[in-house]
N, C-alpha and C. Protein backbone atom coordinates (compact mmCIF):
# COMPACT_ATOMS: atom_id res chain seq x y z
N UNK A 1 155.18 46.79 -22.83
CA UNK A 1 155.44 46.34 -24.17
C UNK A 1 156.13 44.98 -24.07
N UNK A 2 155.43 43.86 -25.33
CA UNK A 2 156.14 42.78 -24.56
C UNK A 2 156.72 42.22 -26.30
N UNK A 3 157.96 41.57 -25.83
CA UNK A 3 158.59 41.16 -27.30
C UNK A 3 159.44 42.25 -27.75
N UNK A 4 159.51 41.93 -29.04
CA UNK A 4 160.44 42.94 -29.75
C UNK A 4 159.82 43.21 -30.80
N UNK A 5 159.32 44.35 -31.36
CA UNK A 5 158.58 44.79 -32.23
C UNK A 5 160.27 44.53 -33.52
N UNK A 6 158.97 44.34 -35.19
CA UNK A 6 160.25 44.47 -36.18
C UNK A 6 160.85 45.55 -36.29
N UNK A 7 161.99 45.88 -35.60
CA UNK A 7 163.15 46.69 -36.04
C UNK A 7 164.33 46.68 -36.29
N UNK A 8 165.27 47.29 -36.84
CA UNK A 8 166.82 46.53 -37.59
C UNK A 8 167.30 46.18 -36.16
N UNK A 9 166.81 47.31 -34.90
CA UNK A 9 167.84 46.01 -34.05
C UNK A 9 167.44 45.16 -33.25
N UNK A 10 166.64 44.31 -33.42
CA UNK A 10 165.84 43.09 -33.58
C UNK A 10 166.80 42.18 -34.88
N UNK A 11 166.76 42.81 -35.50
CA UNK A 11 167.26 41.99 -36.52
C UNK A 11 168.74 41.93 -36.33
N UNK A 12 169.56 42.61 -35.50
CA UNK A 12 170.76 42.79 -35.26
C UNK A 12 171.03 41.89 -34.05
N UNK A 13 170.04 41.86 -33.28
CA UNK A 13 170.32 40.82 -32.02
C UNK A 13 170.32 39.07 -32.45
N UNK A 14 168.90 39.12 -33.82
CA UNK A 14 168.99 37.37 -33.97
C UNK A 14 170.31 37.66 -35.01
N UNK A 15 170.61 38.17 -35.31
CA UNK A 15 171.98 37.80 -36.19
C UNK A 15 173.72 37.44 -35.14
N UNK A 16 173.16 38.38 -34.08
CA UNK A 16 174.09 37.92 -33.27
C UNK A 16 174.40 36.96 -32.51
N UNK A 17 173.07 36.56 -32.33
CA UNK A 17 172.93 34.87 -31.60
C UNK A 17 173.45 34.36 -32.69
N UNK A 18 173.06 34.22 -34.02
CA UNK A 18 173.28 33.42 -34.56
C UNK A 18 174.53 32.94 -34.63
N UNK A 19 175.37 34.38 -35.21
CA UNK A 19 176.87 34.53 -35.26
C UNK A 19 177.40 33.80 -34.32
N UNK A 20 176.89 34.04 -33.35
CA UNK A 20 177.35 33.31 -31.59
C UNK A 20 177.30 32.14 -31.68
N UNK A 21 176.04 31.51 -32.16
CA UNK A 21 176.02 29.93 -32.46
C UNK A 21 177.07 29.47 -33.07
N UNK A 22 177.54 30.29 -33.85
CA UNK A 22 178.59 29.51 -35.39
C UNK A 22 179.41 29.48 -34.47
N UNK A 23 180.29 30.52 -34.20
CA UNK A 23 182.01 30.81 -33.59
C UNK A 23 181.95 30.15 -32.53
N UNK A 24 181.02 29.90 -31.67
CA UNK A 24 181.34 29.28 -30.43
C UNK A 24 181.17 27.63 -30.16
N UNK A 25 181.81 27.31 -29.48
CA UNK A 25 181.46 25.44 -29.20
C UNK A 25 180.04 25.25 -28.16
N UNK A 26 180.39 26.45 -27.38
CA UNK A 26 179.03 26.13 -26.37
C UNK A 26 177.62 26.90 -27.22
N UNK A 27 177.76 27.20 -27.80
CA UNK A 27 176.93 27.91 -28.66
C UNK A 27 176.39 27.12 -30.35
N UNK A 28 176.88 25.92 -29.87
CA UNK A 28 175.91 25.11 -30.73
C UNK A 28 175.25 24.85 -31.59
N UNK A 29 174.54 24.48 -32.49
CA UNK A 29 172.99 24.33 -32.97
C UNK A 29 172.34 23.64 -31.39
N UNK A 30 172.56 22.34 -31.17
CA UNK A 30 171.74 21.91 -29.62
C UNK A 30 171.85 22.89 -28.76
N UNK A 31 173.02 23.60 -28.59
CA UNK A 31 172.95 24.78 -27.26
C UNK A 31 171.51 25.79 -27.66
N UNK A 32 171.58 26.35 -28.92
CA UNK A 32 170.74 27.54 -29.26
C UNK A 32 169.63 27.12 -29.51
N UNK A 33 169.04 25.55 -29.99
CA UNK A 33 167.90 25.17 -29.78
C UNK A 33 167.51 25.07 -28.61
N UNK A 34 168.26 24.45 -27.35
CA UNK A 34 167.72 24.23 -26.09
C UNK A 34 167.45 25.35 -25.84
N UNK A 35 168.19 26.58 -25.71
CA UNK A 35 168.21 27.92 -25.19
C UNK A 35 166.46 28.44 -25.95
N UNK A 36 166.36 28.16 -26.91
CA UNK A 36 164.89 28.45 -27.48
C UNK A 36 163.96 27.36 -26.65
N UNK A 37 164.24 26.30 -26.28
CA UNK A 37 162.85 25.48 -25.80
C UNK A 37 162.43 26.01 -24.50
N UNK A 38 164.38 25.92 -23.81
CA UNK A 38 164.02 26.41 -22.58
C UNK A 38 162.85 27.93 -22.07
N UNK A 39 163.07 28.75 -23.19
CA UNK A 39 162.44 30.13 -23.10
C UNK A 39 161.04 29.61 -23.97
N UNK A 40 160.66 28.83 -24.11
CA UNK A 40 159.41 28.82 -24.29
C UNK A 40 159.23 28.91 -25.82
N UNK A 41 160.33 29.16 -26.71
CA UNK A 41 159.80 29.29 -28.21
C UNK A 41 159.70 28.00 -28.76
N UNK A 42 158.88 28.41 -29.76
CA UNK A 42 158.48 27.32 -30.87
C UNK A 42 159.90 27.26 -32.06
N UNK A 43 159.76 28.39 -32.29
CA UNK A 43 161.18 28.56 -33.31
C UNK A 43 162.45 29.09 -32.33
N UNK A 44 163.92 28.66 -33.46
CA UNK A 44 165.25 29.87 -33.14
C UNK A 44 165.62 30.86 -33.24
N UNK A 45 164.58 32.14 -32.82
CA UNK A 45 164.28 33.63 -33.86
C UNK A 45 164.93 34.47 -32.17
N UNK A 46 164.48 34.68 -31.24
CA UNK A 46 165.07 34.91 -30.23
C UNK A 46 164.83 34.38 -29.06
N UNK A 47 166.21 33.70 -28.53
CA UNK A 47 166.50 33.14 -27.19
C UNK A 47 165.98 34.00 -25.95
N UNK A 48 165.18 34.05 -25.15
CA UNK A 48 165.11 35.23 -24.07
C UNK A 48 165.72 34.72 -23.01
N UNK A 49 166.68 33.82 -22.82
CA UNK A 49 167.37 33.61 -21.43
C UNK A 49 168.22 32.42 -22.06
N UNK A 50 169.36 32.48 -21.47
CA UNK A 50 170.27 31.23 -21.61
C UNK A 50 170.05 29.77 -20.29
N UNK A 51 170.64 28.68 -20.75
CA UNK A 51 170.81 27.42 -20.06
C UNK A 51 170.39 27.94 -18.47
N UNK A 52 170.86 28.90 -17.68
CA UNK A 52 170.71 29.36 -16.17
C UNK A 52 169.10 29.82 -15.81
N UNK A 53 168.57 30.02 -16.92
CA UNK A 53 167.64 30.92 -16.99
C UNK A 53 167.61 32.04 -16.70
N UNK A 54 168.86 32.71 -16.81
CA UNK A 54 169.36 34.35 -16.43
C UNK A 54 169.12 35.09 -18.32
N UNK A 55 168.63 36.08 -18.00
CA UNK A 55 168.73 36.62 -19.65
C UNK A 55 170.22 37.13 -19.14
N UNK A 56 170.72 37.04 -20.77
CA UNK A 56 172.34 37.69 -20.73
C UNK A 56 172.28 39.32 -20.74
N UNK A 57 173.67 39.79 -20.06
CA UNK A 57 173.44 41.25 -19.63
C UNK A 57 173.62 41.77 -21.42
N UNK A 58 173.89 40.93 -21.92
CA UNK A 58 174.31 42.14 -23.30
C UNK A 58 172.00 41.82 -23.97
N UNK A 59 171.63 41.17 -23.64
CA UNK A 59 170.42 41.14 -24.54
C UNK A 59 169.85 42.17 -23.92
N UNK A 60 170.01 42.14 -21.76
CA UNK A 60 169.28 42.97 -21.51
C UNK A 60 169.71 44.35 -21.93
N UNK A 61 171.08 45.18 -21.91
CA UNK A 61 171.17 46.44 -22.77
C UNK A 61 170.56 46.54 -23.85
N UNK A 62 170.52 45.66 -24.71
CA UNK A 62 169.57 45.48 -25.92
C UNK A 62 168.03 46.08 -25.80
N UNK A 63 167.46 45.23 -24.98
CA UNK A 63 166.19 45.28 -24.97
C UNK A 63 166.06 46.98 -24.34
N UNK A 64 166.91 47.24 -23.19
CA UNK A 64 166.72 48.81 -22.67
C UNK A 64 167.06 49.70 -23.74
N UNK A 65 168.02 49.43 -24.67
CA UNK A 65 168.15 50.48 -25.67
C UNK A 65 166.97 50.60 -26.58
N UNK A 66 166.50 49.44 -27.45
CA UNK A 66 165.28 49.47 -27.96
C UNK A 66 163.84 50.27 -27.31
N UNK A 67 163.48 49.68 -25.72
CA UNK A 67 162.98 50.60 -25.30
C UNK A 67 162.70 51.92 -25.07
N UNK A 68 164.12 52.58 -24.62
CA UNK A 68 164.63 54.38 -24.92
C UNK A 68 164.55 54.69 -25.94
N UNK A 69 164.94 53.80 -27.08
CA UNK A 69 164.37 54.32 -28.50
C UNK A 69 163.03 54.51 -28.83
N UNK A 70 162.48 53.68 -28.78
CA UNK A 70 160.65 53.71 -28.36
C UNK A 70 159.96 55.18 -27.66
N UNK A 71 160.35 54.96 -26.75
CA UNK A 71 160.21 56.31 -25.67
C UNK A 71 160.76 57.25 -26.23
N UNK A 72 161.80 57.70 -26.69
CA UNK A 72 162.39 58.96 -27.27
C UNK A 72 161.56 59.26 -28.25
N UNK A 73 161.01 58.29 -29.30
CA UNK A 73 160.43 58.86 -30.49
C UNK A 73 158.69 58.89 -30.11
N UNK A 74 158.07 58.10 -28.90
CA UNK A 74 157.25 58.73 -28.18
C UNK A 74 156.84 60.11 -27.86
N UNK A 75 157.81 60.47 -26.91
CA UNK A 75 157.80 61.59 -26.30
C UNK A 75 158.32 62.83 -27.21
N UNK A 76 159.33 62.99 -28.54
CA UNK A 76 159.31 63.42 -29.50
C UNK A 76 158.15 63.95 -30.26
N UNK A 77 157.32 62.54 -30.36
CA UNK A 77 155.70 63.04 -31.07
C UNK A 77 154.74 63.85 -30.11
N UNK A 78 154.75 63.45 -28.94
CA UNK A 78 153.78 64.30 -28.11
C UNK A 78 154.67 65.73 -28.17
N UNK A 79 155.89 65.89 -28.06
CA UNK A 79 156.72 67.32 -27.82
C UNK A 79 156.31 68.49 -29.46
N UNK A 80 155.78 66.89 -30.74
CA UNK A 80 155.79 68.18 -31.76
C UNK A 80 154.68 68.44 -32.04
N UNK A 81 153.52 68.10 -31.09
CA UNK A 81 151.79 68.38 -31.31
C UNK A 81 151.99 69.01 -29.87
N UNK A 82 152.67 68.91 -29.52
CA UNK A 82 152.45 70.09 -28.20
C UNK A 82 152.86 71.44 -28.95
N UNK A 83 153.91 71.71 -29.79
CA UNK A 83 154.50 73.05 -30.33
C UNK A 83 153.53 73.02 -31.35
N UNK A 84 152.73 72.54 -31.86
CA UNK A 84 151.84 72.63 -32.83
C UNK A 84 150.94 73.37 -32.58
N UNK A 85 150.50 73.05 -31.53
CA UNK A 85 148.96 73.64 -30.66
C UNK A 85 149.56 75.00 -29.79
N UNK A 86 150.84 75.37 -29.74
CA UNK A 86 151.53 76.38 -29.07
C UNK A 86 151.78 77.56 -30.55
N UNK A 87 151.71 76.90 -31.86
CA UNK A 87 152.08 77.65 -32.54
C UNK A 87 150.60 78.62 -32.84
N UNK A 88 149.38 77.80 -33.07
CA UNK A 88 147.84 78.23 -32.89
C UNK A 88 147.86 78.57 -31.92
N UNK A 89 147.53 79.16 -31.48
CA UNK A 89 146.70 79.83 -30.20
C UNK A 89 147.88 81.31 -30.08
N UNK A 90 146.70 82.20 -29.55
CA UNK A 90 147.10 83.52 -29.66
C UNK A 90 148.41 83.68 -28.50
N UNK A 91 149.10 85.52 -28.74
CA UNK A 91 149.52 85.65 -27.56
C UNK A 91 150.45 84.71 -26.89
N UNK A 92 151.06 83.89 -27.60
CA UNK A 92 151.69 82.77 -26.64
C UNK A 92 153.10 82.96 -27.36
N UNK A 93 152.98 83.82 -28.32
CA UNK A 93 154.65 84.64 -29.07
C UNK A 93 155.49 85.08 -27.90
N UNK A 94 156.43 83.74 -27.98
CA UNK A 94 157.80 84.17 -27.01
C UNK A 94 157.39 84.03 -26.25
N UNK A 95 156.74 83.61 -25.20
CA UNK A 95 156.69 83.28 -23.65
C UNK A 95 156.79 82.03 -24.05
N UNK A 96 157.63 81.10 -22.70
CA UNK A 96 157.65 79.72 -22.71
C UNK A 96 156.26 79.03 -21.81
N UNK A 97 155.64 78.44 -22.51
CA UNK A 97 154.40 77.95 -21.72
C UNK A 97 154.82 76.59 -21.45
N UNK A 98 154.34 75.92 -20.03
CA UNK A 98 154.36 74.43 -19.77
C UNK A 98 153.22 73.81 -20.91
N UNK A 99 153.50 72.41 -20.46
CA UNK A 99 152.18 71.66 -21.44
C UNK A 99 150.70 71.89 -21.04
N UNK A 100 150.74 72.43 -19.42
CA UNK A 100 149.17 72.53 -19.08
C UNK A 100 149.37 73.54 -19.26
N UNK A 101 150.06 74.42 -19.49
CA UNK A 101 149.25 75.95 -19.90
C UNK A 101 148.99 75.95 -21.93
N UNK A 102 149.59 75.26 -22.45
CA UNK A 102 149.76 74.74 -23.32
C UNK A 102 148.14 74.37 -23.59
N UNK A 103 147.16 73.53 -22.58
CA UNK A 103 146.45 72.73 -22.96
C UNK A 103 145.61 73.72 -22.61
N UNK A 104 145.61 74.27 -21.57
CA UNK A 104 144.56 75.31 -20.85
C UNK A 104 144.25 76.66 -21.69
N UNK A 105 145.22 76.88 -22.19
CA UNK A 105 144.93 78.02 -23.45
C UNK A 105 144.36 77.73 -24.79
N UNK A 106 144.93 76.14 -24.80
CA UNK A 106 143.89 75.89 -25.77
C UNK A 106 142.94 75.87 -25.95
N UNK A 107 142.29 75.13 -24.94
CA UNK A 107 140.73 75.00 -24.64
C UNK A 107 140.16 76.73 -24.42
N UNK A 108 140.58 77.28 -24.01
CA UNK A 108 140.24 78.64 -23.61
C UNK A 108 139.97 79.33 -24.82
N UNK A 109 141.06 79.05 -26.11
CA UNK A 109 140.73 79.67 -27.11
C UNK A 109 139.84 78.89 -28.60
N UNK A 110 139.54 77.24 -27.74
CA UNK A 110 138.57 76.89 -28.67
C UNK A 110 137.11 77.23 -28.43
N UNK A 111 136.72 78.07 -26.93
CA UNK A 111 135.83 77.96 -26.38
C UNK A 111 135.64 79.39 -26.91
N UNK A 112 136.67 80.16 -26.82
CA UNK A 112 136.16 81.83 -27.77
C UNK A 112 136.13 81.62 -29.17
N UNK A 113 136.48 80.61 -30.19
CA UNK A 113 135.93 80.56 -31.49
C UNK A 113 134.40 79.90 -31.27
N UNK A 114 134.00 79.05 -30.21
CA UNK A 114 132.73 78.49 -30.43
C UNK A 114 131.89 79.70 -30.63
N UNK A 115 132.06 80.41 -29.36
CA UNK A 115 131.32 81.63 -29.24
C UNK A 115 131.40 82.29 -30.54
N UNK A 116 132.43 82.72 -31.04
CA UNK A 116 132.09 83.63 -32.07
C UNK A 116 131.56 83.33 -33.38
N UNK A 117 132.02 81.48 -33.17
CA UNK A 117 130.65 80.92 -34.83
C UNK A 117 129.87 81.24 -34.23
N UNK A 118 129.22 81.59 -32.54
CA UNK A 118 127.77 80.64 -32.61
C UNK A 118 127.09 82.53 -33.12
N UNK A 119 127.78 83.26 -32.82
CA UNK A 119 127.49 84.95 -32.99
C UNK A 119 127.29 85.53 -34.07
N UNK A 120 128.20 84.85 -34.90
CA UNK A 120 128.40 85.18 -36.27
C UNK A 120 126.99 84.20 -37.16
N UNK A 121 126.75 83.19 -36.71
CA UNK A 121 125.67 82.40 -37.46
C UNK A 121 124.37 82.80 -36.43
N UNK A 122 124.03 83.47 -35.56
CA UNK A 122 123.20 84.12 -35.38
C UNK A 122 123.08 85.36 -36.01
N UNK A 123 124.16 86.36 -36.09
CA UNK A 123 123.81 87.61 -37.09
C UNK A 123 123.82 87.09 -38.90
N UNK A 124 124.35 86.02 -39.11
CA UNK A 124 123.85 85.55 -40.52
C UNK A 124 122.22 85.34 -40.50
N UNK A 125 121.97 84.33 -39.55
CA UNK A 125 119.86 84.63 -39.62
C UNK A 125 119.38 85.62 -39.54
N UNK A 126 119.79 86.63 -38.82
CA UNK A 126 119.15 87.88 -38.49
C UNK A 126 119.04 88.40 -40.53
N UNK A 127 120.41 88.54 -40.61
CA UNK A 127 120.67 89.22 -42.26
C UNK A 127 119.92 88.53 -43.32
N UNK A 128 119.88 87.40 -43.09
CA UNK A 128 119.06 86.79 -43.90
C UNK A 128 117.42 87.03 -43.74
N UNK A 129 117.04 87.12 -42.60
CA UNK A 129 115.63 87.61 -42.48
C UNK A 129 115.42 88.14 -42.83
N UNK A 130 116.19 89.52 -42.86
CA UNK A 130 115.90 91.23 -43.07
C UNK A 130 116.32 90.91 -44.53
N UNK A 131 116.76 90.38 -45.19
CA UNK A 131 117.22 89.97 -47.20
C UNK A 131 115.51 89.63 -47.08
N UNK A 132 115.28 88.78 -46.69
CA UNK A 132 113.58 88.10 -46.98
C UNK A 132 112.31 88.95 -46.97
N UNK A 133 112.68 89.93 -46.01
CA UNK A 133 111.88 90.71 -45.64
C UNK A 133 112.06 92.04 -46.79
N UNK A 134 113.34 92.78 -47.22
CA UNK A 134 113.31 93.01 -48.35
C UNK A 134 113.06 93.03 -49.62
N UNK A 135 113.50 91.82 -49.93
CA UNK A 135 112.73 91.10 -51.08
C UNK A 135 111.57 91.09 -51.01
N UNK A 136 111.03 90.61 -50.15
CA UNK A 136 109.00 90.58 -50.05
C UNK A 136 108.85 92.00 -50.41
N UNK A 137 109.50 92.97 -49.63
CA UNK A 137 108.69 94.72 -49.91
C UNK A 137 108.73 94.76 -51.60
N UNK A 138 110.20 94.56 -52.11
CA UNK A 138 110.79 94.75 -53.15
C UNK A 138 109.75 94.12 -54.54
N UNK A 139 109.58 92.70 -54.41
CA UNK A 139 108.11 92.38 -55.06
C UNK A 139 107.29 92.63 -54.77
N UNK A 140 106.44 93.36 -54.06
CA UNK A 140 105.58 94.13 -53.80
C UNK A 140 104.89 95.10 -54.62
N UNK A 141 106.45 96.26 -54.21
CA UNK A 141 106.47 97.32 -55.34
C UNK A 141 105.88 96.84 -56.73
N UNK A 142 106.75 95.90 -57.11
CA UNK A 142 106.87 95.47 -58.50
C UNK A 142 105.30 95.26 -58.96
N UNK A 143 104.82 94.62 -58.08
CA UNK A 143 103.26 94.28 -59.00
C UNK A 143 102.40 95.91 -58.79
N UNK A 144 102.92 96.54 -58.68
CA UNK A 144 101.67 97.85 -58.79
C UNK A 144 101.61 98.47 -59.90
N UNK A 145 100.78 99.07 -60.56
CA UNK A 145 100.41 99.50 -61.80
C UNK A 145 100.75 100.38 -62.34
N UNK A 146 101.91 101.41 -60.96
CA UNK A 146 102.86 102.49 -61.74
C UNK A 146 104.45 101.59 -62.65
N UNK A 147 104.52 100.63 -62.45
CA UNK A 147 105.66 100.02 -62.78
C UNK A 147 105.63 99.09 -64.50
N UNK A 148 106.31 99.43 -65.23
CA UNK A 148 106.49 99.40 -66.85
C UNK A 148 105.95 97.81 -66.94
N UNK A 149 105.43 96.86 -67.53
CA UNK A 149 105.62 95.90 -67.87
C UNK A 149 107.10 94.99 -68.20
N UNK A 150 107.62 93.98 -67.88
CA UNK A 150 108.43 93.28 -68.08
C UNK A 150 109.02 93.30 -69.67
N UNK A 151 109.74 93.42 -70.23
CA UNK A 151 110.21 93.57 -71.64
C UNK A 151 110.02 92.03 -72.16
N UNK A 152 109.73 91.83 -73.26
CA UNK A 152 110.02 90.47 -73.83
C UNK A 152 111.06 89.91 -74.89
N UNK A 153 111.48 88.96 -74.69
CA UNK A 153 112.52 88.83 -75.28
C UNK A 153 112.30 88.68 -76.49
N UNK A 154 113.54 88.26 -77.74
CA UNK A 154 113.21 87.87 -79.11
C UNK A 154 113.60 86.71 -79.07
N UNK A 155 113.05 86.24 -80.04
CA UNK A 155 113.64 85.03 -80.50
C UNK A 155 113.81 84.85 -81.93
N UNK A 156 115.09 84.29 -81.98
CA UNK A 156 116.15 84.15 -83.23
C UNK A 156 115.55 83.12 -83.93
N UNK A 157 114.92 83.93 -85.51
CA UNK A 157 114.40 83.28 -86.51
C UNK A 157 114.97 82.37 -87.26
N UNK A 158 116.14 82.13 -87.04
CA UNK A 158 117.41 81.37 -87.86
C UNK A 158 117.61 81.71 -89.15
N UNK A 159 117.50 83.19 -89.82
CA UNK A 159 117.17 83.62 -90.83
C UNK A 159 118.34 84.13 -90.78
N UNK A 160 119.26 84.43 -92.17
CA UNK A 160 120.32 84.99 -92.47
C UNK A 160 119.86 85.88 -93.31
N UNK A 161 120.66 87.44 -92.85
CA UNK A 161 120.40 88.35 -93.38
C UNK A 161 121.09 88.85 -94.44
């Protein structure tokens, strides 16, 4: 990761240079511009190394804390789609599973729902055949000559009685 993504403490570090610029004599407007040319910026938004070309130890805690923050809320998101996928899947009530058993049961139990759509939409064709095949007997019956004629309907004369 390179830079500092926008976050308040990003915004807490250029405020502190800045601050730094004001209160201090070596800390300048010319000090904090050079300190920007020297590091390569175009603007005074953040210095990445002072006059020595050493970055200062307080930016580098900076930058490592920002990082661990990064990473914590990283590894946070993978930790709550890991308990997600631990909460689905069978049988896994109260035992502590690692993440590969985690992953391995998953797959294990997406591979027994495939099977059972693919079972279940094979005995739906079957049922449906045998409906088709019913129906055909069923009109069958119907046209033979022991069976009443169809009733007919009325229709409403618009006549008030």
């Amino acid at each position: 990761m390179s830079g500092y993504q926008n976050t308040p403490m990003k915004k807490r570090v250029v405020e502190e240079y800045k601050r730094q610029a004001d209160d201090s004599n070596d800390m300048s407007e010319g000090y904090y511009n050079n300190m920007c040319v020297f590091s390569g910026m175009s603007s005074p938004e953040m210095p990445k190394c002072d006059q020595t070309g050493q970055e200062p130890e307080r930016e580098k805690r900076i930058r490592r804390e920002i990082a661990n923050s990064n990473e914590r809320r990283r590894m946070q998101s993978i930790n709550s789609g890991f308990q997600q996928l631990r909460n689905l899947i069978p049988a896994s009530d109260g035992e502590k599973l690692s993440k590969a058993a985690i992953l391995q049961q998953t797959s294990q139990y997406l591979y027994k729902l495939q099977k059972e759509k693919d079972q279940l939409g094979s005995a739906n064709m079957q049922l449906k055949h045998m409906l088709s095949k019913f129906n055909n007997m069923d009109s069958d019956s119907c046209s033979g000559q022991d069976s009443p004629p169809p009733k007919r309907k009325k229709h409403d004369t618009g006549k008030v009685t």
